[in-house]
Protein backbone atom coordinates (compact mmCIF):
# COMPACT_ATOMS: atom_id res chain seq x y z
CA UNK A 1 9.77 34.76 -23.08
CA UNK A 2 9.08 36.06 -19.63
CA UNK A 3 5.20 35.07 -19.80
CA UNK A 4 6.72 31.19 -20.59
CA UNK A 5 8.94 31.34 -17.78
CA UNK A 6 5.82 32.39 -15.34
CA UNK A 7 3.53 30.01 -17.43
CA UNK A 8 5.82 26.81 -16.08
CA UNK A 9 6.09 27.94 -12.48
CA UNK A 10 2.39 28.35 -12.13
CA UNK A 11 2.58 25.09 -13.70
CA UNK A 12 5.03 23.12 -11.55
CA UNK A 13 3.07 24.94 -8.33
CA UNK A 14 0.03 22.99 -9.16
CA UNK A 15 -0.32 19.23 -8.11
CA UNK A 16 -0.85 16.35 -10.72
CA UNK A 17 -1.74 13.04 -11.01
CA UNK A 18 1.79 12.10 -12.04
CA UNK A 19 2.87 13.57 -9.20
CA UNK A 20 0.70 11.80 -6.62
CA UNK A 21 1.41 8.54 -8.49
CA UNK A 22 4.68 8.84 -8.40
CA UNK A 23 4.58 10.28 -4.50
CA UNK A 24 3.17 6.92 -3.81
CA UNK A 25 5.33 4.43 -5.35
CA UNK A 26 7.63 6.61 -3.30
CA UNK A 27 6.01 5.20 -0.69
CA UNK A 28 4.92 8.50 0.17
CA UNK A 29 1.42 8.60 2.21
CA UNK A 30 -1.57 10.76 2.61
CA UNK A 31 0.19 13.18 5.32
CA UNK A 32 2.99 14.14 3.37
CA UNK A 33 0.64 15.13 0.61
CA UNK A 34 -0.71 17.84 3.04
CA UNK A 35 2.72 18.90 3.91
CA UNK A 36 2.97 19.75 0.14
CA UNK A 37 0.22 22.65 0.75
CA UNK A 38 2.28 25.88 0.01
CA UNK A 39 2.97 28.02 3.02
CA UNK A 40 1.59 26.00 5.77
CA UNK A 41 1.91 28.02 9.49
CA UNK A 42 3.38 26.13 12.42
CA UNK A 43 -0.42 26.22 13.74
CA UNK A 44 -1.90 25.07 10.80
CA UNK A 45 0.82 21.94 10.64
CA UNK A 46 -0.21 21.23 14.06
CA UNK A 47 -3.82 21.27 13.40
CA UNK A 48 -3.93 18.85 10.12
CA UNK A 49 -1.66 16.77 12.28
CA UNK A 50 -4.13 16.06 15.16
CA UNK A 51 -6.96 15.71 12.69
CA UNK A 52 -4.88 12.98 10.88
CA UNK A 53 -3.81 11.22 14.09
CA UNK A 54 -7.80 11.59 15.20
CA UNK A 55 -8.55 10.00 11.45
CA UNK A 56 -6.13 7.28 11.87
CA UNK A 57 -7.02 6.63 15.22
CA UNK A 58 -10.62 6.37 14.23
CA UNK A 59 -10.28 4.46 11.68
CA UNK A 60 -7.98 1.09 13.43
CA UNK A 61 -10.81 -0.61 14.70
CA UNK A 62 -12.36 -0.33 10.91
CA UNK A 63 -9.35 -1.90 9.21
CA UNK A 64 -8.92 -4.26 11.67
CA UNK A 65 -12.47 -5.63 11.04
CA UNK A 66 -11.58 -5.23 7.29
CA UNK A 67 -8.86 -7.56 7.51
CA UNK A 68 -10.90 -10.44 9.54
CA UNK A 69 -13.72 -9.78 7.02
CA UNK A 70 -10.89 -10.70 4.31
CA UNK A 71 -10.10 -13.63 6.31
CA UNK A 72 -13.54 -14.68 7.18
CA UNK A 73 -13.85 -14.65 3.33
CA UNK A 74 -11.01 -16.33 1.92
CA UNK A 75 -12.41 -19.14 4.75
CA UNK A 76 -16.15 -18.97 3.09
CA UNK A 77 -14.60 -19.28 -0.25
CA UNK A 78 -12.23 -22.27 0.23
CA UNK A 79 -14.77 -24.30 2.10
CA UNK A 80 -15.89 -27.55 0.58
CA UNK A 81 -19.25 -26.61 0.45
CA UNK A 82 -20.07 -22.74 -0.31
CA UNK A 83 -22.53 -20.49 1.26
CA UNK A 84 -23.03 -18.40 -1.41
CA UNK A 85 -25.77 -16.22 1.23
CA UNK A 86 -22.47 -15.94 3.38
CA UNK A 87 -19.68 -15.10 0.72
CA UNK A 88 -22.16 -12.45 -0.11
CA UNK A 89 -22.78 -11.23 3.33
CA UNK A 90 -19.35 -10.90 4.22
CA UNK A 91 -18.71 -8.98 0.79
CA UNK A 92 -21.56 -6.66 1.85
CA UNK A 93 -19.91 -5.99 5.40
CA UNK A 94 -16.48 -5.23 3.71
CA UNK A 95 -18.29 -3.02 1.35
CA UNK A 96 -19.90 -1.19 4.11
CA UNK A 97 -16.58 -1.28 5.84
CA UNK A 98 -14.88 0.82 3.14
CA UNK A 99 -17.42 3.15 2.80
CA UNK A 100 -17.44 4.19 6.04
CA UNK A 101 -13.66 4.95 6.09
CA UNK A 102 -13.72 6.65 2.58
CA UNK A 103 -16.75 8.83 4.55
CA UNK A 104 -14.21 9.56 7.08
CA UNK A 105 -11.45 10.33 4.55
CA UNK A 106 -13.63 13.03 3.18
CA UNK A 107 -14.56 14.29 6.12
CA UNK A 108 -11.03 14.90 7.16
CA UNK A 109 -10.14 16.55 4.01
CA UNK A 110 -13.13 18.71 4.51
CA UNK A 111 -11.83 19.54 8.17
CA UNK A 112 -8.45 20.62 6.91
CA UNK A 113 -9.63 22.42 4.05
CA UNK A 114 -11.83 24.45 6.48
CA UNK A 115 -7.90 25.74 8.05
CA UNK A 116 -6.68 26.41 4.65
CA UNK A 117 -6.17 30.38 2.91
CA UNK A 118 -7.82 30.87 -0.44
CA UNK A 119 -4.44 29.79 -1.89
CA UNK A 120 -3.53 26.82 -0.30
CA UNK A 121 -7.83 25.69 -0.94
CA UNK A 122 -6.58 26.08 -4.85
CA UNK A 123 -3.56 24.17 -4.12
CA UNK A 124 -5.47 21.10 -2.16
CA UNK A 125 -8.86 21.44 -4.32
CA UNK A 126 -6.60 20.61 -7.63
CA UNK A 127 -5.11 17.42 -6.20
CA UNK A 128 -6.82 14.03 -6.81
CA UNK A 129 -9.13 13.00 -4.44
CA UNK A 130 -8.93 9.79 -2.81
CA UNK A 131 -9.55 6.92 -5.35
CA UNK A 132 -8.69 3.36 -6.41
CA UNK A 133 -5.04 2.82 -5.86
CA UNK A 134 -4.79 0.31 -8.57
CA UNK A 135 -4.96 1.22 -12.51
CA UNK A 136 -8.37 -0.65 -14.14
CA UNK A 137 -8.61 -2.36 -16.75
């Protein structure tokens, strides 16, 4: 019985998807995932906060040029006469667009797991990593 009680803390200690799904219809975001890491310092909270502001900062020019890309697109596409070699273009910019943040992303994570004890890497390494935020199919 005691074994069973241990079983389900270990179990609730542990991130799941559920969680971070439901986390973000919260409307939670990405930084108060990393305050979830068990027994974060005061200096350790400071540090994943300037790497997320540096991240964020970063990353506004990106998403700005995401968003005219978008634009630029729904333009191409509405024309009266297509330009297939330009709809395709502009899709390949966005594309390259994304990857660059999701690069970035990783790198952050990387950067704050790098701060992280043993037990707070087992905490962050069983969390989801960043994916599609929509369900397929």
């Amino acid at each position: 019985m005691f074994s069973v009680g241990s079983v389900s803390i270990l179990a609730q200690a542990e991130p799941n998807d559920a969680d971070h799904k439901k986390d973000r219809k919260e409307g939670k975001k990405g930084h108060e995932q990393y305050s979830k890491i068990p027994d974060l310092t005061q200096e350790q909270k400071t540090q994943i906060k300037a790497i997320r502001d540096g991240f964020k900062e970063g990353n506004q020019t990106t998403k700005g040029a995401i968003r005219e890309k978008h634009e630029e697109l729904r333009q191409l596409t509405s024309a009266e006469s297509v330009n297939i070699e330009a709809v395709d273009s502009a899709i390949d910019e966005i594309g390259a667009l994304k990857t660059s943040i999701m690069k970035s992303k990783i790198n952050m994570d990387i950067e704050v797991r790098s701060l992280l004890t043993e037990e707070q890497r087992e905490y962050f390494d069983s969390r989801p990593l960043h994916g599609p935020k929509h369900k397929k199919g």
